[in-house]
Protein backbone atom coordinates (compact mmCIF):
# COMPACT_ATOMS: atom_id res chain seq x y z
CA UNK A 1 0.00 0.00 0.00
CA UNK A 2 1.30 3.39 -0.98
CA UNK A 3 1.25 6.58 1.14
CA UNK A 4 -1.65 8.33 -0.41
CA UNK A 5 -3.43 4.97 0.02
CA UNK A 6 -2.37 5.05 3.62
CA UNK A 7 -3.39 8.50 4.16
CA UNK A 8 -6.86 7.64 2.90
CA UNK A 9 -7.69 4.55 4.55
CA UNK A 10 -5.91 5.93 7.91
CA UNK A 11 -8.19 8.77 8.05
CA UNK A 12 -11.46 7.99 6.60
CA UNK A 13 -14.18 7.48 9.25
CA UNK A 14 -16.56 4.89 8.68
CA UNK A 15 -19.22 6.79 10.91
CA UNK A 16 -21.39 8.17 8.02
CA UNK A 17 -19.41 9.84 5.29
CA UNK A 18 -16.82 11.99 7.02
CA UNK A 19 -13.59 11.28 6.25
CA UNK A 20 -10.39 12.68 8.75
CA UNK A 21 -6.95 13.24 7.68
CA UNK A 22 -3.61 12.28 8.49
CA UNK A 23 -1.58 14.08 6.26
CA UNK A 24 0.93 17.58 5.78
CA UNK A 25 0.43 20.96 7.40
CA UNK A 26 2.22 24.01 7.59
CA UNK A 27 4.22 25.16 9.96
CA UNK A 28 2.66 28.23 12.10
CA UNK A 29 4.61 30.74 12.26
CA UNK A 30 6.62 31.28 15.60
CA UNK A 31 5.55 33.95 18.08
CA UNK A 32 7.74 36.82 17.98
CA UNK A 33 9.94 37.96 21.20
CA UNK A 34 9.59 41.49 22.08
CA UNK A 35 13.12 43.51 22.57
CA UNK A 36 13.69 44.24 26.08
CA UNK A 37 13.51 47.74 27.27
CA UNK A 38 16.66 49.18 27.97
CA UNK A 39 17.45 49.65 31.55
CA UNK A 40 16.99 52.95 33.17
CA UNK A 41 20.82 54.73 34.21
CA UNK A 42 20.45 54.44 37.55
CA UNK A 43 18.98 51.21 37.59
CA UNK A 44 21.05 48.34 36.81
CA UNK A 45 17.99 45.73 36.36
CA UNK A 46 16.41 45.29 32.76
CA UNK A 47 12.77 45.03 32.64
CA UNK A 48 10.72 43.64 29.61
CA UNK A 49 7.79 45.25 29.09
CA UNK A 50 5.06 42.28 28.33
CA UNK A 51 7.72 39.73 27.93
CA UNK A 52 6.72 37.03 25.48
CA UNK A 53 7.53 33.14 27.29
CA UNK A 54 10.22 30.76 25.65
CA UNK A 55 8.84 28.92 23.22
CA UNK A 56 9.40 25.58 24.78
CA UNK A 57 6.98 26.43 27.94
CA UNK A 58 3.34 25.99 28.19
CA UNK A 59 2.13 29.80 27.35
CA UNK A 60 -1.13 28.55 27.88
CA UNK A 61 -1.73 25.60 29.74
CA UNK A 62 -3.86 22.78 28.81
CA UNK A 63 -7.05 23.14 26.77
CA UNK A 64 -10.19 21.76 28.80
CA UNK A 65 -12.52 19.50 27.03
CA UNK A 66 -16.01 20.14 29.67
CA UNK A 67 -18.14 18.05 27.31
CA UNK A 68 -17.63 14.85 25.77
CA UNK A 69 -20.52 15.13 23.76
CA UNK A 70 -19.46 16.13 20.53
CA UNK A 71 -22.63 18.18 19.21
CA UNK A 72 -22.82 19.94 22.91
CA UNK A 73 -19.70 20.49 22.33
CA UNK A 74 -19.48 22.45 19.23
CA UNK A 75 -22.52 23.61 18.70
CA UNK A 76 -24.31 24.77 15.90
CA UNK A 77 -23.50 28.18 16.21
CA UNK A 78 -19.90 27.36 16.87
CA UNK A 79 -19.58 25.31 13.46
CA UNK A 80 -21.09 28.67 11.60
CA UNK A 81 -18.98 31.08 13.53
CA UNK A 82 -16.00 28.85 12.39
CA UNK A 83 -16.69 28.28 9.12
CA UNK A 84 -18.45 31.78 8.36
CA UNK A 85 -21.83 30.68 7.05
CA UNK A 86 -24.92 29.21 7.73
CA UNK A 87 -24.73 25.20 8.94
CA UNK A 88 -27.35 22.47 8.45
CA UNK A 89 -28.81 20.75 11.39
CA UNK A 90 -26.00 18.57 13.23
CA UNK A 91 -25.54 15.05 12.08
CA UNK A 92 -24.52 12.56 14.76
CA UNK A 93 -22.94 9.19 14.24
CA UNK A 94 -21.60 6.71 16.43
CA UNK A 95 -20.25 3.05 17.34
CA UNK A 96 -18.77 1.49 20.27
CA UNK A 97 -15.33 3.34 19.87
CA UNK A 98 -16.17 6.81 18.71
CA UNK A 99 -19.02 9.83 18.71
CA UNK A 100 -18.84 12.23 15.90
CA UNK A 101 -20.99 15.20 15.02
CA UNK A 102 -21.42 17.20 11.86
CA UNK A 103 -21.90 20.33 10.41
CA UNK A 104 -22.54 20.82 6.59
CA UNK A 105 -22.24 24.27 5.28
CA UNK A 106 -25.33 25.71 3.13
CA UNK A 107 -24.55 25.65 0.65
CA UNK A 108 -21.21 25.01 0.58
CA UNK A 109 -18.59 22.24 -0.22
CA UNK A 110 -17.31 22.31 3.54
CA UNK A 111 -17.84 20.73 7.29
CA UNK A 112 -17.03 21.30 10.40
CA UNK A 113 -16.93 17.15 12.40
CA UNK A 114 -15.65 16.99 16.42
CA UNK A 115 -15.02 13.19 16.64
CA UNK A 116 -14.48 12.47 20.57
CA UNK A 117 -12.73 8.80 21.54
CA UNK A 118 -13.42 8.27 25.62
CA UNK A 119 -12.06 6.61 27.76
CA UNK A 120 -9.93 3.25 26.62
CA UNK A 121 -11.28 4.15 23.29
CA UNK A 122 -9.34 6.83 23.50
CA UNK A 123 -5.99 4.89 24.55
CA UNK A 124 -7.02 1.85 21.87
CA UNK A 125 -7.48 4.64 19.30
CA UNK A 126 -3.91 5.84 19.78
CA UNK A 127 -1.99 2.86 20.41
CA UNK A 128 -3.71 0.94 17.67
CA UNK A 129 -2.50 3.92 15.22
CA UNK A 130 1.42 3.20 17.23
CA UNK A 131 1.55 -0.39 16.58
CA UNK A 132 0.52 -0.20 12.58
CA UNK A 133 3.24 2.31 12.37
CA UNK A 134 6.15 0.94 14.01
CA UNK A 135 5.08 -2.02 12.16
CA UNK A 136 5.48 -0.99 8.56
CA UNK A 137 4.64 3.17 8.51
CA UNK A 138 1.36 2.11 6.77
CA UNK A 139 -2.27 2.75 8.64
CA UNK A 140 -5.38 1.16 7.89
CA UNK A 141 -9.43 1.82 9.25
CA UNK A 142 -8.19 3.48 12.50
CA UNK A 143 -11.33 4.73 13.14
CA UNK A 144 -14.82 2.58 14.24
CA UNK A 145 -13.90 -1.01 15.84
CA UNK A 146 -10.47 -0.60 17.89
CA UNK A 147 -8.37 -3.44 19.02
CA UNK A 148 -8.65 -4.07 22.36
CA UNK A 149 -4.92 -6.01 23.14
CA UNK A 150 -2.01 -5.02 21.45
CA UNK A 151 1.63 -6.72 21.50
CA UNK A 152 2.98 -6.59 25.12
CA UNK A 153 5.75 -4.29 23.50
CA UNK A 154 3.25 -2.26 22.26
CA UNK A 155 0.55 -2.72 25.40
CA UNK A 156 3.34 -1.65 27.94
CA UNK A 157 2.46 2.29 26.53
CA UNK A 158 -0.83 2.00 27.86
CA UNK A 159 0.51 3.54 31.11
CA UNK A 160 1.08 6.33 29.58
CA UNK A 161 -1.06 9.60 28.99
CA UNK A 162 -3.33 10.25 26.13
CA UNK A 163 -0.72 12.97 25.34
CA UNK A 164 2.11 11.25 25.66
CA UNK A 165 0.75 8.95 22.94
CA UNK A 166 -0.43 11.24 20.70
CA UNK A 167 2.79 13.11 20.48
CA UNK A 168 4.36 9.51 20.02
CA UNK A 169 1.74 8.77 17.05
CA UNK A 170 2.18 12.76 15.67
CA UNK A 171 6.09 11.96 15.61
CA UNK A 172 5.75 8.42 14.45
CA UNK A 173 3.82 9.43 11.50
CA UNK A 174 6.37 12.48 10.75
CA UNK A 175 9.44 9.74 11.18
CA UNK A 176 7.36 7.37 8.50
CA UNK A 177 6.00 10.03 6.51
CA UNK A 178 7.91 13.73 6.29
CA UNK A 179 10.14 12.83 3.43
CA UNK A 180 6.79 13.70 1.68
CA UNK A 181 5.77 16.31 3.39
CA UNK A 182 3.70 15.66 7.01
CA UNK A 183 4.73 17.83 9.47
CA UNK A 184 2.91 18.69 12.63
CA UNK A 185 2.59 21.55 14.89
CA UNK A 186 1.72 22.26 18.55
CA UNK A 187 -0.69 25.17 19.29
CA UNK A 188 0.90 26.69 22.19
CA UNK A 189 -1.58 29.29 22.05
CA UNK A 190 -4.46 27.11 22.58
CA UNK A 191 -3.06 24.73 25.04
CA UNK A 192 -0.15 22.38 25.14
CA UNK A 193 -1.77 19.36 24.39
CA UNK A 194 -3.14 20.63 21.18
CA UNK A 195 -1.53 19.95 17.59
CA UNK A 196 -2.57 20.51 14.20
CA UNK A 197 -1.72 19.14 11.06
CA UNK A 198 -3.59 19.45 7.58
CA UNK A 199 -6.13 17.33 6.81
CA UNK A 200 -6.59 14.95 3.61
CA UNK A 201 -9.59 16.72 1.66
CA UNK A 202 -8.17 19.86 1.59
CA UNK A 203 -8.71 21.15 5.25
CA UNK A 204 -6.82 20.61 8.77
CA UNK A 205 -7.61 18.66 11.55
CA UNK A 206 -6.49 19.80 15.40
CA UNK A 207 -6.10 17.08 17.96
CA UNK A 208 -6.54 17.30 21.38
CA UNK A 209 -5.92 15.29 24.30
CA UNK A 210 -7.16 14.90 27.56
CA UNK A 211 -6.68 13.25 30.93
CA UNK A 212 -9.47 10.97 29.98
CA UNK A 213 -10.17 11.69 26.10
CA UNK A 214 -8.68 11.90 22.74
CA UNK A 215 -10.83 14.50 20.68
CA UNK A 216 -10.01 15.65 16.51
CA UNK A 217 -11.49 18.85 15.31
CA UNK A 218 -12.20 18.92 11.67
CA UNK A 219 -12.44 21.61 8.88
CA UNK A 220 -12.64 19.98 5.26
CA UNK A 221 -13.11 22.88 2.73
CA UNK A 222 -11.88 22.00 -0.90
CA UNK A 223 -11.95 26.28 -1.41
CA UNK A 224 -9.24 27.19 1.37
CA UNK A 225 -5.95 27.09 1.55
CA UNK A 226 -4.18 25.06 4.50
CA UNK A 227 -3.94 28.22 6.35
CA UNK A 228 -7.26 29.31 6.15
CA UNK A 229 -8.56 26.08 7.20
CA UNK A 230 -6.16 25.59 10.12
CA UNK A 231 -7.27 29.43 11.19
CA UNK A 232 -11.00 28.25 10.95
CA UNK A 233 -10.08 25.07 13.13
CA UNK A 234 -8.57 26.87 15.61
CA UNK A 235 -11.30 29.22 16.10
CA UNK A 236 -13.48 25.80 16.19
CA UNK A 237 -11.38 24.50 19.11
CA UNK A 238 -11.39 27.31 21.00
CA UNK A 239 -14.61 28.28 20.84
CA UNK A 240 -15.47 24.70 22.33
CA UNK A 241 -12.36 24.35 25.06
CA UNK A 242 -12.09 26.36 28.17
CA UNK A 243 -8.16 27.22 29.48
């Protein structure tokens, strides 16, 4: 299987029609670092005036997911206030692994789809993506019916957080795949365990995991460029997440 075959069967959900991505993004741009003021003669101190935080800290915090259900959670105002238009009614799908809801634009060739894995669906959902890439950098269905053991090697990660395993999927997936182009980034302004990467169908997805959930935030619009749809997830997510 190729990697545009990979991409395709990786991220397509089975719930309904909606179909998630695993594939490039562009980099956000870095925040910029204000010069420090100049310190006064007789003072030998320098002070910053609104000093911007390194890079590598949490500027801020985690991003609170306070509802797990994924059409109270982005509501239908929320999907039109992220995708600038009117939205149909939601459409809800789920299956023993996953809840999604979904927001068509009208009219419109773009959605706005929370998906929300709970629990051990959440942990299944990310290890089973860890174990078909350190087996052979290829994904298939990841989404819908999850695997439920693993290889011990593979079922030893379980102890870890959901973050900890997405950013081990997010940099599995850039080890298999960024010789052709997926790259990741973290969202420092909307929480530290937030990333966003661009979706398949012309969009970008933004990932976010909690202490007891694993939650993707979709914008699919064939008309946007991968900036404009990562800007209109971002305003999705944090519309929906408290800090």
């Amino acid at each position: 299987m190729n990697y545009r075959s990979a991409k395709m069967l990786a991220c397509m959900f089975t719930l309904s029609f909606v179909a998630l991505a695993c594939s490039f993004s562009t980099p956000a741009s870095p925040p910029q670092e204000q010069e420090p003021a100049p310190p006064p003669e007789t003072e030998p101190t320098v002070m910053l005036e609104n000093p911007s935080p390194p890079a590598s800290s949490a500027a801020a915090g985690m991003a609170v997911i306070t509802e797990l259900d994924p059409c109270k959670l982005v509501t239908q105002d929320i999907a039109e206030a992220a995708l600038g238009q009117p939205v149909d009614d939601p459409i809800k799908a789920s299956d023993t692994a996953v809840v999604s809801c979904t927001y068509l634009a009208v009219p419109g060739e773009k959605y706005a789809t929370v998906a929300v894995y709970e629990g051990e669906n959440a942990k299944n959902y990310l290890l089973n993506e860890i174990a078909q890439l350190q087996a052979g950098c290829e994904l298939s269905m990841s989404t819908g019916e999850q695997p439920t053991s693993f290889s011990p090697e593979v079922e030893a990660l379980r102890s870890q957080s959901n973050l900890e395993l997405f950013k081990q999927d997010l940099a599995l997936k850039e080890e298999c795949w960024g010789g052709q182009g997926f790259v990741y980034n973290q969202l420092v302004n909307l929480g530290e365990n937030v990333y966003s990467y661009e979706a398949f169908l012309q969009g970008a997805v933004v990932g976010v995991a909690t202490d007891n959930a694993f939650l993707t935030f979709l914008i699919a619009d064939v008309s946007a460029t991968p900036e404009q749809a990562q800007a209109a997830a971002m305003d999705l997510i944090s519309r929906a997440t408290t800090k």
